[in-house]
Protein backbone atom coordinates (compact mmCIF):
# COMPACT_ATOMS: atom_id res chain seq x y z
CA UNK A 1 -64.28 -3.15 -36.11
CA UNK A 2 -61.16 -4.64 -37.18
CA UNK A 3 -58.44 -2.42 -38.55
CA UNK A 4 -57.48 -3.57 -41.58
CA UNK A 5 -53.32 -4.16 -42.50
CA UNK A 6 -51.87 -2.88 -45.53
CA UNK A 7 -51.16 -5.26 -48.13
CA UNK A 8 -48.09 -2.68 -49.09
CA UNK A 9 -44.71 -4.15 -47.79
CA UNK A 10 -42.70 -2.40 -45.68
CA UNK A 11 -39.10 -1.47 -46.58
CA UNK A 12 -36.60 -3.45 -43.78
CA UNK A 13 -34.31 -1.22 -41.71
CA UNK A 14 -30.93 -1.83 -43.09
CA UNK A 15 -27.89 -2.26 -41.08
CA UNK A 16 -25.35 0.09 -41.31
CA UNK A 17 -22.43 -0.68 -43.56
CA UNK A 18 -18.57 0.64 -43.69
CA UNK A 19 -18.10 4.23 -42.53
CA UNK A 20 -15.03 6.58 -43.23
CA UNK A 21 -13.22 7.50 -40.13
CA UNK A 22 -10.91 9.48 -38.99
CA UNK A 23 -8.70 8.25 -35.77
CA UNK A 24 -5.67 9.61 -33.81
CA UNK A 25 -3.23 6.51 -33.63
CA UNK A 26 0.06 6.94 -31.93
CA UNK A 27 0.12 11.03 -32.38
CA UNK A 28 -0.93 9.92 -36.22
CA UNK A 29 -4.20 11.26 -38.01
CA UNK A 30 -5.34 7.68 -39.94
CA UNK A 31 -8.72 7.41 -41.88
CA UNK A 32 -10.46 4.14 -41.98
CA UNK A 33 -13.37 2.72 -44.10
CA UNK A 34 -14.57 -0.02 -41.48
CA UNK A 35 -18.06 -0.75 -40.03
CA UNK A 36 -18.68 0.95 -36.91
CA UNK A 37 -18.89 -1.90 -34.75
CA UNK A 38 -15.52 -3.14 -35.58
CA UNK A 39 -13.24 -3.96 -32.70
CA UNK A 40 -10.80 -1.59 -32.68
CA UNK A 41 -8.12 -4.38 -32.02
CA UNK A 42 -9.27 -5.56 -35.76
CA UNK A 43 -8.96 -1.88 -37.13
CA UNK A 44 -5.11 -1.88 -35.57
CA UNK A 45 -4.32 -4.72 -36.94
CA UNK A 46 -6.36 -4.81 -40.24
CA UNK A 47 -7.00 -1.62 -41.24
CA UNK A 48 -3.88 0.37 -39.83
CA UNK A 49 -1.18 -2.31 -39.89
CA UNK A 50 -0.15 -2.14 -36.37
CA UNK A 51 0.21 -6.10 -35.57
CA UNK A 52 2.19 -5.55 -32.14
CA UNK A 53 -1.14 -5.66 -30.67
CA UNK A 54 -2.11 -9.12 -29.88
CA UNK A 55 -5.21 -11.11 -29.62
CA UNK A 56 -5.23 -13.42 -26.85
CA UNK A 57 -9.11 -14.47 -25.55
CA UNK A 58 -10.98 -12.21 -27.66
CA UNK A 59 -12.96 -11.81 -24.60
CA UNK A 60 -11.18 -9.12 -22.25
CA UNK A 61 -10.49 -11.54 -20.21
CA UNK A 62 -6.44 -11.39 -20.96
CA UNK A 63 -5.22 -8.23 -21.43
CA UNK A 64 -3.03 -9.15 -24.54
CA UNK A 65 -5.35 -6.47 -26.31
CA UNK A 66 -4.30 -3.58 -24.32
CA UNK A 67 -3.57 -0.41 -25.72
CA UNK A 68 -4.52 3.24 -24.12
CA UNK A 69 -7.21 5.53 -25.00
CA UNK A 70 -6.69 8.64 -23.63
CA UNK A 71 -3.77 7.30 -21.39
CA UNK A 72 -6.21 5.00 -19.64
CA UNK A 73 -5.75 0.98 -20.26
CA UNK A 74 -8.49 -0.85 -22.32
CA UNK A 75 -9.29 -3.78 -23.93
CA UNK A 76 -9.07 -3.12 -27.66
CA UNK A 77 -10.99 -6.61 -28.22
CA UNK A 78 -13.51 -5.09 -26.52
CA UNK A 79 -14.07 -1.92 -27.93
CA UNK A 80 -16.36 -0.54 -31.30
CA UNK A 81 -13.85 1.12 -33.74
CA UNK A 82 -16.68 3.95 -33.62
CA UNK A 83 -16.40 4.44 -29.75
CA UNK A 84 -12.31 5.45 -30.08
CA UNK A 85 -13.90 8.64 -32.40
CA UNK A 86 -12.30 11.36 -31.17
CA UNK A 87 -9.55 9.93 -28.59
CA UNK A 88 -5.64 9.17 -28.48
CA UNK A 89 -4.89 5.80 -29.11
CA UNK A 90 -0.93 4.56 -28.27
CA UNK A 91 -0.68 0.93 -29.50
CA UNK A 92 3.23 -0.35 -28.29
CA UNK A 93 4.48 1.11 -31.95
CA UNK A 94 3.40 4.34 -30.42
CA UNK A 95 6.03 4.06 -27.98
CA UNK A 96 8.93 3.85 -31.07
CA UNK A 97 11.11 0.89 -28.97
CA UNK A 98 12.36 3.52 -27.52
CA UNK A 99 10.27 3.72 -24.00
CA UNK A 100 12.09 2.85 -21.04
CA UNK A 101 9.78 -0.01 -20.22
CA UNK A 102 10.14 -1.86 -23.09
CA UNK A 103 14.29 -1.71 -22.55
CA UNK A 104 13.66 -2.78 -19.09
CA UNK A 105 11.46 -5.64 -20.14
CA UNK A 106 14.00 -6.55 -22.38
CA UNK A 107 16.58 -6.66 -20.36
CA UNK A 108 15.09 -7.89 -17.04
CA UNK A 109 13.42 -10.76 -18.37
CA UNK A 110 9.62 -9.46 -18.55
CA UNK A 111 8.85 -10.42 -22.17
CA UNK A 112 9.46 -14.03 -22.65
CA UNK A 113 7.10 -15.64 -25.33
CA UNK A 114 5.79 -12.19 -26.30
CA UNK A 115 2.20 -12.08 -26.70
CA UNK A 116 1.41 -10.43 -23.53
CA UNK A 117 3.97 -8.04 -23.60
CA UNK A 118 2.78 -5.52 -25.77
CA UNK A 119 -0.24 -5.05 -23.58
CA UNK A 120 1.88 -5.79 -20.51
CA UNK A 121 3.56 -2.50 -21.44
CA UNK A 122 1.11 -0.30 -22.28
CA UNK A 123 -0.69 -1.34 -19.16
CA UNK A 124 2.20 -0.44 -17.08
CA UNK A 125 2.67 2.85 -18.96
CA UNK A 126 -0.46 3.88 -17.50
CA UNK A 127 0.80 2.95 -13.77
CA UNK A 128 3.01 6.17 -14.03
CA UNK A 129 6.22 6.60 -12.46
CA UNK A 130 7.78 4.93 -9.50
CA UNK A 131 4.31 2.81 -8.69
CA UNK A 132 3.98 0.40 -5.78
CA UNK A 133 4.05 -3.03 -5.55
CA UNK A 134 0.78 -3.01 -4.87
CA UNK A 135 -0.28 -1.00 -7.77
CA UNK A 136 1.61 -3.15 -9.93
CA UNK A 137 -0.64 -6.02 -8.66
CA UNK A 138 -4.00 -4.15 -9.62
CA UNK A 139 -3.00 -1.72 -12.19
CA UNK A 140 -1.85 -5.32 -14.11
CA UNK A 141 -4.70 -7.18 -12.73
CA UNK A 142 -6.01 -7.46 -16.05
CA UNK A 143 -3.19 -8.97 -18.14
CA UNK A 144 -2.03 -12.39 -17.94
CA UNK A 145 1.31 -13.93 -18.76
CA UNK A 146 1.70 -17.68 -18.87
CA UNK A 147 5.33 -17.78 -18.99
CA UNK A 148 7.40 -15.16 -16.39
CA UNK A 149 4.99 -15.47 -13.20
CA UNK A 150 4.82 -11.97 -12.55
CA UNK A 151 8.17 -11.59 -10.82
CA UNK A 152 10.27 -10.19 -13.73
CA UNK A 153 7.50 -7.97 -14.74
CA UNK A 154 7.59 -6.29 -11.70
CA UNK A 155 11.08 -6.30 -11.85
CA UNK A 156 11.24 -4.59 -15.18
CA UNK A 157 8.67 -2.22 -13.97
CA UNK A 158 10.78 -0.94 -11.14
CA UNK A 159 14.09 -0.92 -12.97
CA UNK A 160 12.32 1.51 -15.50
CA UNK A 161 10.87 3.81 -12.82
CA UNK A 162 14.47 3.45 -11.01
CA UNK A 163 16.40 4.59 -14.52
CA UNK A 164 13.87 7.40 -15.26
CA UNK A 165 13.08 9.21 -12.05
CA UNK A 166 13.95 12.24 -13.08
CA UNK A 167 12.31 12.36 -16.18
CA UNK A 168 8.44 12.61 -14.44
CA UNK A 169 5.75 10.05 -15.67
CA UNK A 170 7.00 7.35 -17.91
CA UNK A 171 3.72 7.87 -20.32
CA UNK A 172 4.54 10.52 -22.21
CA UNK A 173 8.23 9.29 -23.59
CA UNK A 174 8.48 9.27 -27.22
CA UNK A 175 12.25 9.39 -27.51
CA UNK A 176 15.46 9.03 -24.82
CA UNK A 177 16.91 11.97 -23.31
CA UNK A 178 20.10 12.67 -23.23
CA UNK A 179 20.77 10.86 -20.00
CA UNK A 180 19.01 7.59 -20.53
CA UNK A 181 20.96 4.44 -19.19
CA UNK A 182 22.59 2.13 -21.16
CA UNK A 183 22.44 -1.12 -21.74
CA UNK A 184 24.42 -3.55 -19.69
């Protein structure tokens, strides 16, 4: 016997549409009406007017993206607004142009054409203080520059752990202490 189908149509699933959320950018509370599936590097950008991060491949494959989530290094291109629920995001206005690294880039030649260097920062934030040259190599596997060749990155890397030694990790500097170097 053959089971008859009802003639009665069947409502489609519908896709989910623009949530309200709430996020923690750069020590900030900021709600967002976005889809879920957003990339958060759109939501920055877009939704919470924080253009220093940059869009390079839109793949993950070039690190320009880069901002931490919970101190760790991701690929904001990458990631679903609605997986950053709940976690710290520090985007490179988190860091106020104050952070040692970025004066170091600065002045040692590490940001050239600057669309790396945001991520190239935050990146290296996450390398803590005094890292090897090694760990440089990996820890920045994952961003690429097309215009220093590595050499004054690493440079600017070291002169900031150099300057800041006694400070402890270079991550969590929001502001200069008292003894902060100047500038040359």
């Amino acid at each position: 016997m053959k089971k008859r189908r009802s003639t009665a149509r069947q409502p489609r699933p519908t896709k989910p549409g623009p949530v309200v959320m709430t996020l923690t950018v750069n020590h900030q509370r900021a709600r967002v009406h976005a889809h879920p599936m957003k990339r958060l590097l759109d939501v920055l950008r877009e939704d919470c007017g924080l253009t220093g991060t940059k869009e390079g491949c839109g793949e993950g494959e070039c690190g320009a993206c880069t901002v931490l989530i919970d101190g760790q290094p991701i690929n904001s291109c990458l990631v679903p607004v609605a997986q950053a629920r709940g976690a710290r995001i520090t985007t490179i206005e988190g860091l106020g142009g104050r952070h040692p690294l970025q004066r170091a880039f600065a002045e040692q030649g590490g940001a050239q054409c600057g669309i790396c260097t945001p991520g190239m920062i935050l990146a290296a934030v996450a390398l803590g203080p005094r890292p090897s040259l090694d760990r440089m190599r990996v820890g920045l596997a994952g961003n690429l520059c097309r215009c220093t060749g590595y050499t004054a990155i690493y440079r600017s890397i070291r002169s900031a752990s150099r300057g800041w030694a006694g400070t402890g990790s270079l991550a969590g500097h929001d502001r200069e202490p008292e003894n902060a170097p100047k500038s040359r």
